[in-house]
Structures are given as structure tokens and as C-alpha cells.
N, C-alpha and C. Protein backbone atom coordinates (compact mmCIF):
# COMPACT_ATOMS: atom_id res chain seq x y z
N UNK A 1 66.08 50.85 40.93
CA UNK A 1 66.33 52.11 41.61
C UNK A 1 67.24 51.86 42.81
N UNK A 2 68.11 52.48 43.34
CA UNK A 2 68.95 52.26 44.37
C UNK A 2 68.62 53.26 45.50
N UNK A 3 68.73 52.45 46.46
CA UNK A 3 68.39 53.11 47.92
C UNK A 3 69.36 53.82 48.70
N UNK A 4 68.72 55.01 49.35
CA UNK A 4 69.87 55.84 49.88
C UNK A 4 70.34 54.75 50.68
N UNK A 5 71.63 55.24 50.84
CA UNK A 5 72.65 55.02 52.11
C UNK A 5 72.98 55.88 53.32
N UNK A 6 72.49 55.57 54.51
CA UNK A 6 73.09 56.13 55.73
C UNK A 6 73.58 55.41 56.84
N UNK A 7 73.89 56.33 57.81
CA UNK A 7 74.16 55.47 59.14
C UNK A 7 72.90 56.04 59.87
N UNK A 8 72.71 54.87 60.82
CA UNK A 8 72.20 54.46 62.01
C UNK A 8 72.71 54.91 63.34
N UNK A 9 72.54 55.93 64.50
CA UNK A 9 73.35 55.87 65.42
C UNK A 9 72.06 55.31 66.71
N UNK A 10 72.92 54.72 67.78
CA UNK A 10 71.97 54.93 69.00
C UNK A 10 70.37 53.92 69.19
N UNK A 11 71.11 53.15 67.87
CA UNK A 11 69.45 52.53 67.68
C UNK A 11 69.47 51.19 68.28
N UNK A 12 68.29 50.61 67.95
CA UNK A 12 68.03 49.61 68.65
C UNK A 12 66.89 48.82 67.32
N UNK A 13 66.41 47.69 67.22
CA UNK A 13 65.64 46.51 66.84
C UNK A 13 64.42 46.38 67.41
N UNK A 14 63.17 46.52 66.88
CA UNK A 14 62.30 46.55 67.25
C UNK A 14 61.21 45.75 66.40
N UNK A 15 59.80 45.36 66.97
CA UNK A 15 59.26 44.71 66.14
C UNK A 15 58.31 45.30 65.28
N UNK A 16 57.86 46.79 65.85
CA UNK A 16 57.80 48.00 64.88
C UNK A 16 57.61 49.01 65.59
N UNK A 17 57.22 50.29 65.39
CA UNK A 17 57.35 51.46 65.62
C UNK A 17 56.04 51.81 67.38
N UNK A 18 54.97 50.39 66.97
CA UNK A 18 54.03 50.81 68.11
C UNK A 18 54.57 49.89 69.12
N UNK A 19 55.30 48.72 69.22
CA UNK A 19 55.26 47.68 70.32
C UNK A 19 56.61 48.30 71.22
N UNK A 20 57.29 48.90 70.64
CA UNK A 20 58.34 49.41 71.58
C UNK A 20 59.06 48.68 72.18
N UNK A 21 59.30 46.81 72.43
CA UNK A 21 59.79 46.22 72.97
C UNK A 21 60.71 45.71 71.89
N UNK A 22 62.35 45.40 72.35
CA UNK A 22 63.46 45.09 71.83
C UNK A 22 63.10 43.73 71.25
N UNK A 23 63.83 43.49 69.60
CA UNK A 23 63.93 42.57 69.19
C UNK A 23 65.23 42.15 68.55
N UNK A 24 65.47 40.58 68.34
CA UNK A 24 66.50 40.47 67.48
C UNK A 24 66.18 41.11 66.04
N UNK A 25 67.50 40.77 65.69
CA UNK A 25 67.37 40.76 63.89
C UNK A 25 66.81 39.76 63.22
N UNK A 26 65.51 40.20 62.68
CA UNK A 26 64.45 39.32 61.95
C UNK A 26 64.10 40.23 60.82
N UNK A 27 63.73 39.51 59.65
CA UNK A 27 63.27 40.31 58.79
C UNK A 27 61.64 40.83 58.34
N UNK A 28 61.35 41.87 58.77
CA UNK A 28 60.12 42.16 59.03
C UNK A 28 60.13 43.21 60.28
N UNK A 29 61.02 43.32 61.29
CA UNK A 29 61.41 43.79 62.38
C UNK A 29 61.68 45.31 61.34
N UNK A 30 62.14 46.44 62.78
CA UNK A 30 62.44 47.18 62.07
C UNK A 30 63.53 48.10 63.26
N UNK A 31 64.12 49.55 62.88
CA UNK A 31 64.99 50.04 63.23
C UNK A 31 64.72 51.03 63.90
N UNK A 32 65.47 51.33 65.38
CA UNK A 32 64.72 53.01 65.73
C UNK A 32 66.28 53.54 65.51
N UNK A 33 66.81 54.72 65.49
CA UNK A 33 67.82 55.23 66.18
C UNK A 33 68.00 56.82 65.40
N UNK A 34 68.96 57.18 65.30
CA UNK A 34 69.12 58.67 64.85
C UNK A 34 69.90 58.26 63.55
N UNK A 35 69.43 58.99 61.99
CA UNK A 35 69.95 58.91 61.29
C UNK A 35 70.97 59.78 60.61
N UNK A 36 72.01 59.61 60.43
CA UNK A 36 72.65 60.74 59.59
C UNK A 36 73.20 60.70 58.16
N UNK A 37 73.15 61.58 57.77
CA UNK A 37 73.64 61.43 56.07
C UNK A 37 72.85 60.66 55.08
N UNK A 38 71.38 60.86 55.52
CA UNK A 38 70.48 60.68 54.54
C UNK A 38 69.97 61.40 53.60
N UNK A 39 70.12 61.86 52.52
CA UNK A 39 69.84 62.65 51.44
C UNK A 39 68.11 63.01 51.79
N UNK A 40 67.40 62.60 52.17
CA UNK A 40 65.96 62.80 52.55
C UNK A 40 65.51 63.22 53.75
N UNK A 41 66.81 62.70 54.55
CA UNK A 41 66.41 63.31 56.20
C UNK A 41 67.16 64.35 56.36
N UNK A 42 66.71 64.90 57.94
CA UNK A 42 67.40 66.01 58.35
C UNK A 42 68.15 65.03 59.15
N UNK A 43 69.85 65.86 59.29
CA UNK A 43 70.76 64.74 60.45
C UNK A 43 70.09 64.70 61.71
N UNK A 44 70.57 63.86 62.43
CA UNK A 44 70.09 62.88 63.95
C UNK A 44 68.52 63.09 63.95
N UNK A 45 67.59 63.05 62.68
CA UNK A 45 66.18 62.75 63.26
C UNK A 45 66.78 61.41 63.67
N UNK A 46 65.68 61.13 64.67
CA UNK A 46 65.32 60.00 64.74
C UNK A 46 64.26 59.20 63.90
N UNK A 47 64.39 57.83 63.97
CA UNK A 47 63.75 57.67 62.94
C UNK A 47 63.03 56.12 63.24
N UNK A 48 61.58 55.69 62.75
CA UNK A 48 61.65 54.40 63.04
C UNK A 48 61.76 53.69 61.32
N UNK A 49 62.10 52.72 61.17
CA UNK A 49 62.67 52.64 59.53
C UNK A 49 61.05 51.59 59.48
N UNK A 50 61.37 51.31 57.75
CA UNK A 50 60.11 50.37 56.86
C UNK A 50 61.15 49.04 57.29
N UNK A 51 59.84 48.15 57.61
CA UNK A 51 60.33 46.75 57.76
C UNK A 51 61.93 45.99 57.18
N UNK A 52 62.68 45.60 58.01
CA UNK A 52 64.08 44.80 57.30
C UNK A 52 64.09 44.04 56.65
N UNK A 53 64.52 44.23 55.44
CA UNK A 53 64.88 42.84 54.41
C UNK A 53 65.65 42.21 54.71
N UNK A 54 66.80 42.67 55.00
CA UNK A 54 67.76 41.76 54.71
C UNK A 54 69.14 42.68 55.61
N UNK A 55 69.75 41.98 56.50
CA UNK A 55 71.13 42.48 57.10
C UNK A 55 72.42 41.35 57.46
N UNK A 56 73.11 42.06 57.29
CA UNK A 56 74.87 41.58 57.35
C UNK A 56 75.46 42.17 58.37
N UNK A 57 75.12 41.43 59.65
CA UNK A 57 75.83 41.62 60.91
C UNK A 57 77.67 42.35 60.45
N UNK A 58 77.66 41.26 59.95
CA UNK A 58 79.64 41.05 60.30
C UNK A 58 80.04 42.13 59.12
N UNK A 59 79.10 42.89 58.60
CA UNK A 59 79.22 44.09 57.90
C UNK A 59 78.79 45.61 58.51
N UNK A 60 77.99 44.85 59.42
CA UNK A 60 77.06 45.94 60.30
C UNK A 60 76.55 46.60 58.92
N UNK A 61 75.36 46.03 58.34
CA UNK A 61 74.81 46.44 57.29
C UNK A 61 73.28 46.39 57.56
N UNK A 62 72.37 46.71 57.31
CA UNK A 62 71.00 46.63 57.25
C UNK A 62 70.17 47.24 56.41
N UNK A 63 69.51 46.35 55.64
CA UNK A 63 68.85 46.73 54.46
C UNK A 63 67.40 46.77 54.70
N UNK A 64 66.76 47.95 54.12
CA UNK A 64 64.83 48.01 54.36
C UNK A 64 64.32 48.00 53.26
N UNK A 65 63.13 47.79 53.51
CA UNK A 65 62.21 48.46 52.11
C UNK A 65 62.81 49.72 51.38
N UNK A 66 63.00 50.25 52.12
CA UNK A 66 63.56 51.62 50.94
C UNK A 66 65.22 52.19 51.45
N UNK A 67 65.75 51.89 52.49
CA UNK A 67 67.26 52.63 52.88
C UNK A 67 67.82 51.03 53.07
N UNK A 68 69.51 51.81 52.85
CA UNK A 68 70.46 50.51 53.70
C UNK A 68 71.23 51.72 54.33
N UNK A 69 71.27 50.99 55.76
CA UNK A 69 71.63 51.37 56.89
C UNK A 69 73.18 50.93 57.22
N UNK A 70 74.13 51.67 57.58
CA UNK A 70 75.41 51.48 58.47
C UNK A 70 75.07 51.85 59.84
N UNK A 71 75.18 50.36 60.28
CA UNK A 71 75.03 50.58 61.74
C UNK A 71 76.26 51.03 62.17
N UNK A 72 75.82 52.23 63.34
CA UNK A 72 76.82 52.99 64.63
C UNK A 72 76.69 51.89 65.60
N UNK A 73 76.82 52.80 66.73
CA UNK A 73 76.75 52.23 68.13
C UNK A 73 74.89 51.56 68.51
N UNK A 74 74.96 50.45 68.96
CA UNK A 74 73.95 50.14 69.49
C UNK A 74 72.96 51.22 70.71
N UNK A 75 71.81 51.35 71.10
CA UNK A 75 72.01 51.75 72.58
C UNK A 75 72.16 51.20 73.42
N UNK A 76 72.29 52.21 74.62
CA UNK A 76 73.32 51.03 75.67
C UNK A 76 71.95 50.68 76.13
N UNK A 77 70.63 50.58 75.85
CA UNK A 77 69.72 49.89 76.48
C UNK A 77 69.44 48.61 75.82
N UNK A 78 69.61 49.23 74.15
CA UNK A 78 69.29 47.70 73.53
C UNK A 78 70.66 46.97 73.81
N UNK A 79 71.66 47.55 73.63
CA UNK A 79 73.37 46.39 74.34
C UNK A 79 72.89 45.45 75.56
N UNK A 80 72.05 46.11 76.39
CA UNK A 80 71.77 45.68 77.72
C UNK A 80 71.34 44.42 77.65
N UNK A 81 69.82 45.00 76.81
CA UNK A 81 69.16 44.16 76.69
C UNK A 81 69.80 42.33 76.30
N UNK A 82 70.57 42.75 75.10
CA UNK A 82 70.62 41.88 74.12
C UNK A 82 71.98 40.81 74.66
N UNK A 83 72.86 41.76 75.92
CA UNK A 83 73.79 41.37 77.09
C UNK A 83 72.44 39.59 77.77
N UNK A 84 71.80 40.48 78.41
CA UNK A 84 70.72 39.48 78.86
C UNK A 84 70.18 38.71 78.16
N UNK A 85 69.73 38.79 77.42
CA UNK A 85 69.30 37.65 76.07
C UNK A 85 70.12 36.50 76.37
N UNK A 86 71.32 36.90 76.14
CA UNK A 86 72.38 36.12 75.57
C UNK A 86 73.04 35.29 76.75
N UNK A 87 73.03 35.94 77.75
CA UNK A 87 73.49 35.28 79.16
C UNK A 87 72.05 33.91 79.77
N UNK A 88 70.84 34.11 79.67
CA UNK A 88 69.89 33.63 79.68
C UNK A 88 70.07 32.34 78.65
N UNK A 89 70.06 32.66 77.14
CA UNK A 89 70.53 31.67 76.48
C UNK A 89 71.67 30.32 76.66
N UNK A 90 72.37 30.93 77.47
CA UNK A 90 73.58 30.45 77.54
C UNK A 90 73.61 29.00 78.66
């Protein structure tokens, strides 16, 4: 069976829908942001998605249990965040 396709806007990585705190891309993690052009949703719900299988950064792709996602724009909180991550790492 093939899974709808939409985009992602505004979202962010999370480790699910109750912990609310930013995560990388892991699989099992999951997605918040506003969806559009989902045959099942209404446009810009927001949405928290079913656990990630599988994603392709350098495609900006993200695949779930049941949708694959085109990622939009990050939010500028998770950008922030993930700004800091990365400077910390460094």
C-alpha cells in the first residue's frame, strides 16, 4: 500500500507527542509541525506524526509509519535549538 505524501511546515523533532522536548533525527522520534496537502488532513492542522522510519536529510524527506513527509521550514525554535546543539558539539 503506498503512503500519502505531504509537506511538513514549521515543525520540529521530537521524541513524541507527550515529552515536548526537541530531538535529533532518530528513528522512533517523531514530527510536530503543520501539514499541508494531505489527502486525510485538513491544510495547516497541526499535527504530531506515528514514529519515523526512515529520513533523507539531503532530500529533506521523512518517512513514518503511515505518511512521507517533505520537509518546509524548520521552526525557528527547533533551528535555535539545533544552532546550539551544534555549537556545543563543536
Amino acid at each position: 500500500m503506498r503512503k500519502p505524501v505531504a509537506t511538513i511546515e514549521n515543525w520540529a523533532v521530537l521524541r513524541s507527542a507527550i515529552s515536548q522536548s526537541f530531538e535529533e533525527f532518530h528513528p522512533g522520534n517523531c514530527l510536530t509541525g503543520y501539514v499541508l496537502g494531505h489527502a486525510n488532513l485538513p491544510t495547516t492542522t497541526i499535527v504530531y506524526t506515528s514514529p519515523i522510519v526512515s529520513f533523507d536529510l539531503s532530500h529533506g524527506v521523512v518517512e513514518t509509519r503511515n505518511t512521507l513527509y517533505r520537509l518546509g521550514e524548520a521552526s525557528d525554535e527547533y533551528k535555535s535549538w539545533d544552532r546550539r546543539r551544534k555549537e556545543v558539539a563543536a
